[in-house]
Protein backbone atom coordinates (compact mmCIF):
# COMPACT_ATOMS: atom_id res chain seq x y z
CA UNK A 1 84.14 107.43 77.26
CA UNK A 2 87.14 106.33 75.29
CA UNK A 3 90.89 106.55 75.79
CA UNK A 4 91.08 110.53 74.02
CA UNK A 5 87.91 111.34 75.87
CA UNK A 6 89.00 110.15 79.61
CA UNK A 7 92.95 111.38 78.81
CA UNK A 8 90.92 114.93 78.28
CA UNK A 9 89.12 114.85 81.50
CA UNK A 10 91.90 113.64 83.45
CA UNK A 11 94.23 116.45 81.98
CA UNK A 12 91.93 119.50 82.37
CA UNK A 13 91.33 117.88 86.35
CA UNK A 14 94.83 118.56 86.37
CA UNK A 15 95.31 121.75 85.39
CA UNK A 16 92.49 123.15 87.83
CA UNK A 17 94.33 121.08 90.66
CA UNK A 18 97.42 122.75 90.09
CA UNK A 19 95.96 126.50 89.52
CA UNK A 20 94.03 125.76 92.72
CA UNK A 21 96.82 124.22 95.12
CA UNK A 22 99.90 125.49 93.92
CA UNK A 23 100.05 128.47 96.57
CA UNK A 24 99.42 126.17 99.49
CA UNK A 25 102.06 122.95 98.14
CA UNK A 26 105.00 125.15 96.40
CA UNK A 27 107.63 123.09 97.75
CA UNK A 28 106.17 119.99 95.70
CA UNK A 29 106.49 121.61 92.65
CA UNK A 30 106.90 119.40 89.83
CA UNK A 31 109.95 117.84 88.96
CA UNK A 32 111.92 117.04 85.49
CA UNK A 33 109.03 114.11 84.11
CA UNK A 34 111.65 110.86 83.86
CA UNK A 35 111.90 111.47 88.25
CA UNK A 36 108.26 111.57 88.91
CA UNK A 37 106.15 113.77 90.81
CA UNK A 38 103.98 113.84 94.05
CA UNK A 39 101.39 116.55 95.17
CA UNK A 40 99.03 115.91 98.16
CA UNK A 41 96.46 118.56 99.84
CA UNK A 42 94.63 115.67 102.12
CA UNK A 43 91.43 115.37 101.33
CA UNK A 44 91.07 117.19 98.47
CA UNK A 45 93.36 115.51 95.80
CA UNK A 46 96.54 113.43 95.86
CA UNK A 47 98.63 113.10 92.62
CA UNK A 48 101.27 111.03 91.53
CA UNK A 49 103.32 110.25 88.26
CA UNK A 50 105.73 108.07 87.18
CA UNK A 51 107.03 109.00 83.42
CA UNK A 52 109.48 105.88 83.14
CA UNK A 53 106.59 103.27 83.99
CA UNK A 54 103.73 105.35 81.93
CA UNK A 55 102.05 105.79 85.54
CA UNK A 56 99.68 108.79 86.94
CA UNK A 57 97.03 108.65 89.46
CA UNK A 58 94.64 111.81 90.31
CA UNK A 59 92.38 111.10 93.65
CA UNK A 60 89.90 113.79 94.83
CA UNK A 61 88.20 113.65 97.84
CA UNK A 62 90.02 110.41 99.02
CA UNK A 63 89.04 106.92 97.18
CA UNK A 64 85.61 109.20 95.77
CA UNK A 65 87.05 109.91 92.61
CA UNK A 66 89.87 108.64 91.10
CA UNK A 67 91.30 109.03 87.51
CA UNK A 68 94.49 106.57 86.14
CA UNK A 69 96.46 105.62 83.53
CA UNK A 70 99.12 103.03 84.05
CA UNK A 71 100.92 102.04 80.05
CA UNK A 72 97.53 101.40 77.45
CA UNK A 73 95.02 100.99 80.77
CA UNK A 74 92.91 103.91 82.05
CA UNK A 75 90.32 103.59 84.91
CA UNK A 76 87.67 105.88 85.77
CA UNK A 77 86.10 106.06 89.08
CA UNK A 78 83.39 107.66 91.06
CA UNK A 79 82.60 105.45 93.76
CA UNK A 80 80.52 103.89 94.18
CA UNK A 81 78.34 104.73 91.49
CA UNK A 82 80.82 104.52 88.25
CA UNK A 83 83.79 102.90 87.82
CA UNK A 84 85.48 102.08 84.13
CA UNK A 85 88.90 100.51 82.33
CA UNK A 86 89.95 101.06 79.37
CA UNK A 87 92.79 99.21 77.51
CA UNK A 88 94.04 100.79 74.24
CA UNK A 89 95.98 97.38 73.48
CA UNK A 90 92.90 94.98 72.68
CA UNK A 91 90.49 98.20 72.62
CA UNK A 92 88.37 96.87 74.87
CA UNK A 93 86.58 98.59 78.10
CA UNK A 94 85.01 97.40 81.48
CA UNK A 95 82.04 99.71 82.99
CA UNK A 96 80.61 98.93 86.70
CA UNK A 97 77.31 101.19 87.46
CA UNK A 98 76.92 101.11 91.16
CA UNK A 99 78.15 97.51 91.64
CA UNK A 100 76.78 94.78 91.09
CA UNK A 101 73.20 96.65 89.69
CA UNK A 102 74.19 97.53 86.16
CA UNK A 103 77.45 96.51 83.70
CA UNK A 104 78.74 97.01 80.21
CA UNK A 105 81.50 96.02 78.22
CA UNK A 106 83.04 96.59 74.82
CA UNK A 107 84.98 94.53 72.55
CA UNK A 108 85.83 93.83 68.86
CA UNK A 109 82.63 91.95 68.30
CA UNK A 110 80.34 95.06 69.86
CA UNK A 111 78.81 95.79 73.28
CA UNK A 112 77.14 94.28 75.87
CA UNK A 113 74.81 96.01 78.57
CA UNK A 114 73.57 94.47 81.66
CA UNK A 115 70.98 95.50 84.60
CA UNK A 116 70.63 92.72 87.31
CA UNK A 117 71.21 90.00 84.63
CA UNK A 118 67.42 91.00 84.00
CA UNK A 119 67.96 93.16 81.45
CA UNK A 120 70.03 92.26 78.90
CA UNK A 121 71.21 94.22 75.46
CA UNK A 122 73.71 93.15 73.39
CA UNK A 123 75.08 95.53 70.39
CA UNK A 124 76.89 93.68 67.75
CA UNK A 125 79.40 95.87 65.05
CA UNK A 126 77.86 95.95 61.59
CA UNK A 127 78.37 92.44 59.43
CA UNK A 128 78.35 91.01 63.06
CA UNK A 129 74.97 88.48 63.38
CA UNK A 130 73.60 88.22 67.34
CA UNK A 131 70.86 86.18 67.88
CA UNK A 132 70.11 87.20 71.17
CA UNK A 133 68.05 90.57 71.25
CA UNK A 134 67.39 93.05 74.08
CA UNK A 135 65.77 91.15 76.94
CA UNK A 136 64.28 92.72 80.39
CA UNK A 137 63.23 89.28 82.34
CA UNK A 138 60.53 87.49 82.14
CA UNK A 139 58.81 90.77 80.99
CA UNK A 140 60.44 91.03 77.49
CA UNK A 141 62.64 89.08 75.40
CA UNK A 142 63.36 88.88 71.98
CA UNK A 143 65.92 87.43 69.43
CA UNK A 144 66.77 85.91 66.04
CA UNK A 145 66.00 82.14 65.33
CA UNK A 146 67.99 80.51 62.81
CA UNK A 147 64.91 78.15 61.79
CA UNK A 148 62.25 80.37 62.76
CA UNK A 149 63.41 83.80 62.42
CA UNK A 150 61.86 86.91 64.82
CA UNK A 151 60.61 86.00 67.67
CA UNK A 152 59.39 88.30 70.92
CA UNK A 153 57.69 87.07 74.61
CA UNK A 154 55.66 90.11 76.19
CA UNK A 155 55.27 88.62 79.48
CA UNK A 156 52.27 87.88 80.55
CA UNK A 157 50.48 88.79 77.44
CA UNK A 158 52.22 86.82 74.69
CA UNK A 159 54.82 85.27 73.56
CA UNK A 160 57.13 82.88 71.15
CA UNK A 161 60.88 81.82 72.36
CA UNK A 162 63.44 79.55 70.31
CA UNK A 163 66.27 77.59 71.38
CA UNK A 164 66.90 79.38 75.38
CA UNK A 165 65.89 78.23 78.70
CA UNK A 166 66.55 74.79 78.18
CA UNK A 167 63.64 74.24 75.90
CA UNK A 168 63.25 74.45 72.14
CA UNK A 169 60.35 76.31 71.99
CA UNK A 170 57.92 78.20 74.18
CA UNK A 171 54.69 79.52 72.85
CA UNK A 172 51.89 81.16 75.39
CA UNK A 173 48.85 83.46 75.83
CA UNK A 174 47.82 85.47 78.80
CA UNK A 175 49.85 83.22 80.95
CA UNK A 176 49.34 81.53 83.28
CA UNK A 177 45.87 80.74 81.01
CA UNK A 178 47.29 79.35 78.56
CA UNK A 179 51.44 78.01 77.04
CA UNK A 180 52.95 75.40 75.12
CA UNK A 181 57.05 73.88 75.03
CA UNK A 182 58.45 71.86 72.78
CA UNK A 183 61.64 69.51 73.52
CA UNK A 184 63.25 67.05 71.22
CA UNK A 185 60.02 66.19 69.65
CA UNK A 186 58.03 66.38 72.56
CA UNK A 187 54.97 68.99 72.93
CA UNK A 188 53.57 69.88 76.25
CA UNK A 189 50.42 72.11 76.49
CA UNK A 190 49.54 73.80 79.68
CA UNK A 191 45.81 75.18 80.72
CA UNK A 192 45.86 77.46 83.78
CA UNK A 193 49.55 76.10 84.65
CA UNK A 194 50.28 73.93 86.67
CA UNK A 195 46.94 72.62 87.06
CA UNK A 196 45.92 70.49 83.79
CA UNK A 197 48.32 69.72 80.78
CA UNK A 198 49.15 67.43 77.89
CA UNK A 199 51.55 65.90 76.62
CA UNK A 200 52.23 64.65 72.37
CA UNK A 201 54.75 63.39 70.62
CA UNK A 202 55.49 60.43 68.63
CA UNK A 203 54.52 57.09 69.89
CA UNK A 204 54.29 59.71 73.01
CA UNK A 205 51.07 60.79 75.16
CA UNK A 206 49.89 61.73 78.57
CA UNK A 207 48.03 64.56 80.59
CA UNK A 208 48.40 65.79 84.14
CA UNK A 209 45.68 67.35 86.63
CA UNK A 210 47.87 68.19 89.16
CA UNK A 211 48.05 67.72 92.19
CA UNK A 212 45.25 64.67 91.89
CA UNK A 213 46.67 62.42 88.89
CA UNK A 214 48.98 62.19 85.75
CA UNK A 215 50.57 60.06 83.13
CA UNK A 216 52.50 59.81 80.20
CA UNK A 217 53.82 57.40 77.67
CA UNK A 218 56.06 56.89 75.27
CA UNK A 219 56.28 53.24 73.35
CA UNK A 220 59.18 51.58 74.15
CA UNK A 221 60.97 54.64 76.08
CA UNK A 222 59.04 55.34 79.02
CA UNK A 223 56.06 55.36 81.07
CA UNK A 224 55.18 57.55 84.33
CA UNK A 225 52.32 58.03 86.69
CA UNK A 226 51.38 59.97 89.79
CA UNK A 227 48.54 60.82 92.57
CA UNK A 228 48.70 62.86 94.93
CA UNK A 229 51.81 64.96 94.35
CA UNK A 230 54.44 63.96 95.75
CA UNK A 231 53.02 61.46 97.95
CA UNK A 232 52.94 58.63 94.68
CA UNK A 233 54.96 58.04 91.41
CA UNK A 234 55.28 55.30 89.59
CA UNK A 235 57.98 55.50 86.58
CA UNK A 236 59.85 53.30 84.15
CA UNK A 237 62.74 55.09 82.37
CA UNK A 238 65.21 54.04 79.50
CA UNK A 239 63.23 51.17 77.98
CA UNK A 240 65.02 51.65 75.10
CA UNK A 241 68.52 50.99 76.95
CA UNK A 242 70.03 48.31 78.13
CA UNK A 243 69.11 49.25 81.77
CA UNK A 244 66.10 50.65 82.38
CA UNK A 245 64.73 51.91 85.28
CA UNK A 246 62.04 51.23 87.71
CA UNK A 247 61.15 54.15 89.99
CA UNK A 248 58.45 53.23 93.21
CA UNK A 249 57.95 56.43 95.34
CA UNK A 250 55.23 56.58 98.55
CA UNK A 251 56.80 59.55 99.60
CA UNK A 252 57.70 59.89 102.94
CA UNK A 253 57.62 55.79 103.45
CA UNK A 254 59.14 54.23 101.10
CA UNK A 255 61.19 54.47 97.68
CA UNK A 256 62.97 53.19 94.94
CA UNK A 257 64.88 53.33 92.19
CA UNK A 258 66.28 49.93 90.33
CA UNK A 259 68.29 49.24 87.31
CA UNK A 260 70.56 46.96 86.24
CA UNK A 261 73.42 49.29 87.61
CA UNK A 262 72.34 51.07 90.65
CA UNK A 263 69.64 50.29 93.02
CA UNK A 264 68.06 53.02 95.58
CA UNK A 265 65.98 52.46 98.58
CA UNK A 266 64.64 54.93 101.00
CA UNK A 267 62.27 54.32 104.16
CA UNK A 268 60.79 56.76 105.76
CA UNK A 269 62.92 59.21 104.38
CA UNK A 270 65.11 60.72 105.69
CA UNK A 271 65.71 58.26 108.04
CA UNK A 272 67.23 55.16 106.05
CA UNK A 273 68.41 54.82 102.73
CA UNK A 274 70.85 52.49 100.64
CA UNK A 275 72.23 53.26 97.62
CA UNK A 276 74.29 50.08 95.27
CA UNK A 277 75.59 51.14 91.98
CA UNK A 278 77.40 48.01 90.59
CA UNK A 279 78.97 50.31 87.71
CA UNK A 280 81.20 52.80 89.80
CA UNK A 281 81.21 50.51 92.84
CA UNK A 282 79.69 52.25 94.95
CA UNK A 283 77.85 51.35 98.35
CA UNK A 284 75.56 54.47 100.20
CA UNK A 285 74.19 54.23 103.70
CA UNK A 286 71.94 57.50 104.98
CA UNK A 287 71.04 57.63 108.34
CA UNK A 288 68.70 60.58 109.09
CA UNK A 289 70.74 62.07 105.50
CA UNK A 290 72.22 64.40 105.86
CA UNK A 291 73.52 64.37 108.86
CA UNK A 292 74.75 60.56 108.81
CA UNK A 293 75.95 59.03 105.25
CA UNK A 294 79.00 56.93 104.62
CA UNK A 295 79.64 56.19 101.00
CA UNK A 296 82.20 53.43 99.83
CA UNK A 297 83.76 53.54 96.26
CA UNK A 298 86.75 53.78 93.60
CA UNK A 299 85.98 57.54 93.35
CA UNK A 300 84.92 58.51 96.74
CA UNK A 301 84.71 57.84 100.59
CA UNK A 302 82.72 59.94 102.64
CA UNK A 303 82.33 59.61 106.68
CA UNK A 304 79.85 62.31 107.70
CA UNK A 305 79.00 62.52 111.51
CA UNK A 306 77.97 65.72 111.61
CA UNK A 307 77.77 68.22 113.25
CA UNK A 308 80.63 66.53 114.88
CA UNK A 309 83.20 65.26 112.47
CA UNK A 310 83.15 64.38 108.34
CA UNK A 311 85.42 63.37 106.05
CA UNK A 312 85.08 63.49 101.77
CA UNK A 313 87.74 61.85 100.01
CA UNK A 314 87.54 61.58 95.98
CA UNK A 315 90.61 61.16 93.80
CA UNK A 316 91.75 64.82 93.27
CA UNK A 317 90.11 66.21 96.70
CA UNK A 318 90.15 65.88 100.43
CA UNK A 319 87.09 68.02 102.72
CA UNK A 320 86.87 67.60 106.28
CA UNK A 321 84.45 69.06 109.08
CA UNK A 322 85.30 69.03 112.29
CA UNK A 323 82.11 70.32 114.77
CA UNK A 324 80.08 71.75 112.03
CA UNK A 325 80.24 74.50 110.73
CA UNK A 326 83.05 75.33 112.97
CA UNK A 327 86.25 74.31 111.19
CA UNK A 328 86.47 72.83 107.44
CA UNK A 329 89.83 72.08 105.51
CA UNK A 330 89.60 71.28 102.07
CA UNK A 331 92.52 70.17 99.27
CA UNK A 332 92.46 69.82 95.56
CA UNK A 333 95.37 68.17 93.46
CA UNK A 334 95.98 67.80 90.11
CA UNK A 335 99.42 67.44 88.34
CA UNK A 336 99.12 71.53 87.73
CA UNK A 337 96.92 72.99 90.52
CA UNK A 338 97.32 72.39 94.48
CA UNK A 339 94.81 74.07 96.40
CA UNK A 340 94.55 74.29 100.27
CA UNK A 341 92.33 75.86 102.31
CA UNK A 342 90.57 76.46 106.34
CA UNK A 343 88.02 77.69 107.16
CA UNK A 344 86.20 78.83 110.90
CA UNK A 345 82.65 79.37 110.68
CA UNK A 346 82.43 79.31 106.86
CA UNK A 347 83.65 83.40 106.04
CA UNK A 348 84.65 84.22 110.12
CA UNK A 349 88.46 83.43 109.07
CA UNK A 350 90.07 81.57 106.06
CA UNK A 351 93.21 81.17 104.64
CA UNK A 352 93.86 79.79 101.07
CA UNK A 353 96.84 78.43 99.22
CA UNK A 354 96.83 78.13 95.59
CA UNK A 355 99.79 76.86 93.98
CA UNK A 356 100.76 76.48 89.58
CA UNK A 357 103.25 73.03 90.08
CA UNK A 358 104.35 73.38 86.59
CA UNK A 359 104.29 77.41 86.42
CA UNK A 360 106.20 77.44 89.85
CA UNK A 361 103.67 80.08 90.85
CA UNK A 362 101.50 80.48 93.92
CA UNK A 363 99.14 82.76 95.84
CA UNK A 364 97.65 83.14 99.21
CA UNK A 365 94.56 85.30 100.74
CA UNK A 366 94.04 85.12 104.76
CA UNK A 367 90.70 86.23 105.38
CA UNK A 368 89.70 87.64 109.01
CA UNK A 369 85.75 89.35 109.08
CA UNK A 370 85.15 92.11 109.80
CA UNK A 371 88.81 92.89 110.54
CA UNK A 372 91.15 92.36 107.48
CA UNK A 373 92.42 90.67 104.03
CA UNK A 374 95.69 89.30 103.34
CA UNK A 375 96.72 88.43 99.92
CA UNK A 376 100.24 87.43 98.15
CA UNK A 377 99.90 87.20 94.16
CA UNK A 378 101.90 85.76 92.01
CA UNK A 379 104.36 88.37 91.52
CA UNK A 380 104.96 87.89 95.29
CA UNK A 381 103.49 91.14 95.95
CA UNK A 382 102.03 90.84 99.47
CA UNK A 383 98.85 93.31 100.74
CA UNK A 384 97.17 93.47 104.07
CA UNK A 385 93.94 96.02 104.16
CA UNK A 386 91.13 97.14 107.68
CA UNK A 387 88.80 96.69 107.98
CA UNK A 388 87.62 93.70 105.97
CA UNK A 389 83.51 93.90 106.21
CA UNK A 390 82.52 92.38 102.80
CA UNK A 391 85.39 90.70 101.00
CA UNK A 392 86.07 87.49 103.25
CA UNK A 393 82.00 86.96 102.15
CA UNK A 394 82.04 88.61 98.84
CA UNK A 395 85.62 88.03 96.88
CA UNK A 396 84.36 89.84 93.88
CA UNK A 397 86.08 91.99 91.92
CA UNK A 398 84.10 94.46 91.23
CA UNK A 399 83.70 94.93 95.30
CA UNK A 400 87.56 95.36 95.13
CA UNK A 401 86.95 97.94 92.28
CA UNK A 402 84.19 100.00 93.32
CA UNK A 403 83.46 99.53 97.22
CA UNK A 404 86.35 98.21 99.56
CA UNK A 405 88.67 101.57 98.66
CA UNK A 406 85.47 103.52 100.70
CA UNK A 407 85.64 101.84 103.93
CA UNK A 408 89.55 100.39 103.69
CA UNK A 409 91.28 103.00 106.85
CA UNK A 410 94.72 101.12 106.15
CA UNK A 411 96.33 99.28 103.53
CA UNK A 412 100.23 98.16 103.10
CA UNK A 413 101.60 96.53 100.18
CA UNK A 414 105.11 95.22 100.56
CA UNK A 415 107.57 92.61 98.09
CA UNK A 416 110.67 90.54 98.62
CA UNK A 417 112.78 93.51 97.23
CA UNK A 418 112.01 95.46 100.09
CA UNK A 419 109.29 97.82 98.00
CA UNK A 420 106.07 98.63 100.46
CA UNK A 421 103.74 100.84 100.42
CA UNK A 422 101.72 102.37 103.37
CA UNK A 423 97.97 104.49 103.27
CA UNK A 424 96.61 105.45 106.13
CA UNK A 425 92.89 107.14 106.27
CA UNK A 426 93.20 107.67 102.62
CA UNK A 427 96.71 109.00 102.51
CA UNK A 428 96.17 110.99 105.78
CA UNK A 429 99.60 109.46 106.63
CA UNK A 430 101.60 107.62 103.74
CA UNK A 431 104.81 105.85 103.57
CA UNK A 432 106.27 104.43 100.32
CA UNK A 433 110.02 103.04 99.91
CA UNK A 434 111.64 101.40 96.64
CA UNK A 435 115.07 100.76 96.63
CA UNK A 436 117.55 103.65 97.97
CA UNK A 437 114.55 105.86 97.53
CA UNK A 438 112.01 106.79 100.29
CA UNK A 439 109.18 109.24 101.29
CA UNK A 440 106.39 109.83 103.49
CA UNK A 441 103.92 112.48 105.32
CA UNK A 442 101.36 112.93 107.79
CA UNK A 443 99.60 115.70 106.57
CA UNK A 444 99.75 118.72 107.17
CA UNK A 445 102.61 118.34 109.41
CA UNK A 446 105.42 116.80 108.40
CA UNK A 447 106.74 115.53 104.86
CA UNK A 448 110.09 113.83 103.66
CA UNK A 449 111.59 112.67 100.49
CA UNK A 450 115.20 110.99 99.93
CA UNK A 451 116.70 109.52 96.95
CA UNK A 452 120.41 108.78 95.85
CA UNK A 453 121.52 112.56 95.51
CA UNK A 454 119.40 114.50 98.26
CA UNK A 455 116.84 114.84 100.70
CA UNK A 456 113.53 117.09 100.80
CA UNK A 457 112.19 117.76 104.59
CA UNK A 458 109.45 119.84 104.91
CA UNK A 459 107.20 121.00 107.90
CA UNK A 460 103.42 122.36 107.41
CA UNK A 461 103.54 121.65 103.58
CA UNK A 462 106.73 123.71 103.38
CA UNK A 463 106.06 126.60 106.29
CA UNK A 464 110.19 125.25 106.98
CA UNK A 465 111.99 123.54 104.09
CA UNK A 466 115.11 121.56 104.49
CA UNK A 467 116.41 120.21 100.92
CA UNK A 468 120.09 118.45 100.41
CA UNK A 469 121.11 118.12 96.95
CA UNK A 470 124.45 115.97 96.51
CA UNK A 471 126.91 118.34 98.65
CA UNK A 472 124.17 121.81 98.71
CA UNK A 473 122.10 122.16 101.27
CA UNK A 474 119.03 124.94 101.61
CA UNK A 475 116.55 126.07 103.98
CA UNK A 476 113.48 128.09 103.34
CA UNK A 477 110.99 129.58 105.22
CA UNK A 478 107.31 130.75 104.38
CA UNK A 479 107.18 128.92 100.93
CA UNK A 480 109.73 131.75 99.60
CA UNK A 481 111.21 131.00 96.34
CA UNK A 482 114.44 131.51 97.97
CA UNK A 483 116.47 131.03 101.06
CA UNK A 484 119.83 130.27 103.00
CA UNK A 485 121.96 127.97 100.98
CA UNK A 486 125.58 126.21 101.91
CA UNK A 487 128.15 123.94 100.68
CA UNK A 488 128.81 123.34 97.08
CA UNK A 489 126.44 125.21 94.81
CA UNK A 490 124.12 122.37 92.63
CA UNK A 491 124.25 122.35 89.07
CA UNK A 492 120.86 122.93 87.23
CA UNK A 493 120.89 119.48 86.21
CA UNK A 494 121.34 118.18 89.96
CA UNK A 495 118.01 119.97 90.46
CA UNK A 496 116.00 117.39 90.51
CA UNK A 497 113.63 116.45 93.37
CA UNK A 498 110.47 113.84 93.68
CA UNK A 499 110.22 110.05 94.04
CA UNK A 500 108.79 107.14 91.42
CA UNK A 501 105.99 106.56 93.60
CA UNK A 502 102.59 105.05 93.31
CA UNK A 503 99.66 105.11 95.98
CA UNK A 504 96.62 103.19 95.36
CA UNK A 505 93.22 104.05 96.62
């Protein structure tokens, strides 16, 4: 759906609205476009427009459906199954399906299509080379090679993969039967994996018959051996350094690890274990790990007691745990970023501080499950929403996008200028005020509206109508077109009613 395509929906939604509910909201009729315009018939649809800021919102059926356009940006929602943006400015466009199963995007360079980060699809613009072809994982995957071309795994049958998943090749046949990596140089063939492999490369050998035995080689590089997984290894690393290593495990009783730098020792693990390293100065005790550690260095000094107290300290950070899990506070500095933040019971309640030193910016989210968010951006807009069930756990936004507007029963957004906003079981009751300007309703019984030059007070979506404009003043009765009228008559172009409003569900 593009920008034409959605404008087109959201118009012709329009138009129905208005055919429908203009006999049942005639005193909200539509004012001159630069003022704005509100019309509400709770549950069914709520719109709102603001010309001068290039703002409309259409909601149906409370936060179900919802159709926007605020300047180039235009979201598309049916929650929770759909939920789109759209910005004309970079042409680019967001799609959620039923969050966080399925995603696409769209951008100068092509598309992108998602299902569980198994499958994966990207669609590059003609001209534009990707080397990554449709994948549904481990079952298929395919792509372009730059050295070896095609290439295409049919999991479990068969399959060849370049350059991904950390190897450089993989090669197999009715796997688990048979496979083969490859890795700087180094070839590893499996038979019935994990059970019996090999290993070739230059100067480089070995085979494993796992669990029972295994070794490798490689001149002047390395050597390993084991028995009895994971009871016994024996390994030499970095020969070819200036310190190599000398690993000794007899797993649970005792092991090692020695270089030149750092020295390792472990008995009857976890119970004890030391830990030297010469290089960052650096001194490790474990007692029972990890419930008892204390680590001594340039970069970091840890106390850990726990569950009863535990302190991390490293250059640019500060944690602390005080009756684990029960209460944590954690910092982070830098000469650009201060971060601060508390937490009870890990999600149960948090509060966060982030703060831009250089920017002079800041924000703030108070966290209280399952009971309610807090947050204060940057543009010192605060919000507080109830209930709160998934986003002190999950502080995702496409959760924000396509789930919290179902369950959210109130939400109030509020600034330093004295701006709020108020929605109340989906604009059941609503309250808005910006500047001189104010308006609110509990439907269906009582509305009001006042700006600079008049007022607009109606009763059971205008059964009674009170309206003030500048020095005229006129009440109606039975949504008439007409009524009693004193003081000063209004000129036509004082006629102007409505408020710059915004509600968002």
């Amino acid at each position: 759906m593009n920008m034409a395509m959605g404008g087109k929906i959201f118009f012709i939604i329009f138009l129905f609205v208005l055919t429908v509910a203009s006999p049942l909201c005639a005193e909200e009729q539509q004012p001159e476009k630069e003022e704005g315009s509100i019309i509400t018939l709770w549950p069914f649809f709520d719109y709102r427009e603001s010309p001068q800021q290039g703002f409309r919102n259409l909601s149906i059926l409370g936060p179900l459906l919802k159709f926007q356009r605020n300047g180039e940006t235009e979201t598309t929602a049916v929650r929770p199954f759909f939920y789109r943006t759209e910005d004309a400015v970079d042409d680019t466009s967001r799609t959620a399906y039923l969050y966080p199963i399925a995603s696409s995007e769209t951008w100068a360079e092509g598309k992108y299509l998602q299902v569980l980060q198994l499958f994966q699809k990207r669609t590059p613009l003609p001209g534009v080379e990707e080397r990554r072809g449709p994948m549904l994982f481990p079952f298929y995957i395919s792509g372009t090679s730059e050295k070896h071309g095609h290439y295409v795994s049919v999991f479990p049958f068969y399959g060849d993969i370049y350059d991904r998943f950390w190897k450089d090749e993989y090669h197999y046949v009715l796997f688990p039967l048979y496979g083969r990596t490859v890795k700087n140089g180094t070839e590893t063939r499996n038979y019935l994996y994990p059970f019996f492999s090999l290993i070739k490369g230059e100067k480089e050998s070995g085979f494993q018959i796992w669990p029972l035995y295994g070794q490798a080689e490689k001149e002047g590089v390395y050597r390993k051996r084991s028995a009895l997984w994971p009871v016994y290894f024996q390994e030499e690393l970095g020969l070819d350094t200036d310190s190599p290593t000398r690993k000794f495990y007899l797993f649970p009783f005792y092991t090692s690890s020695i270089s030149r730098k750092r020295t390792e020792k472990h008995y009857l693990w976890p119970f004890f274990g030391h830990i030297s390293d010469s290089e960052k100065k650096l001194e490790e005790r474990d007692y029972f790990w990890p419930f008892v550690v204390t680590i001594r260095s340039e970069e970091r000094n840890l106390d850990r007691y726990l569950p009863f107290y535990s302190v991390d300290r490293r250059k640019n950070s500060l944690k602390r745990w005080y009756l684990w899990p029960l209460f944590s506070h954690q910092e982070l500095t830098s000469d650009s970023y201060q971060l601060e933040r508390n937490r009870v019971l890990f999600f149960l309640y948090s509060d966060a501080t982030e703060t831009w030193t250089i920017d002079g910016k800041s924000r703030s989210k108070i966290s209280c499950w399952p009971f309610f968010t807090y947050r204060s951006d940057e543009r010192g807009v605060k919000t507080v929403s109830f209930p709160a069930p998934v986003e002190p756990i999950l502080n995702k936004e496409g959760i924000e996008n396509s789930w919290a507007p179902l369950w959210r029963l109130y939400i109030q957004k509020w600034n330093d200028a004295g701006d709020s906003a108020v929605s109340f079981l989906w604009n059941l009751y609503w309250h808005e005020s910006r500047s001189d300007d104010l308006a609110y309703e509990l439907f269906p019984f009582i509305s009001y509206r006042s700006e600079k030059k008049g007022t607009d007070l109606a009763f059971l979506k205008g059964l009674i109508r009170y309206r003030k404009q500048n020095d005229t003043n006129e009440l109606r009765f039975l949504w008439l077109p007409f009524g009693l009228e004193w003081g000063k008559p209004a000129l036509p172009e004082q006629r102007k009613a409505g408020m710059d409003t915004r509600s968002e569900k």
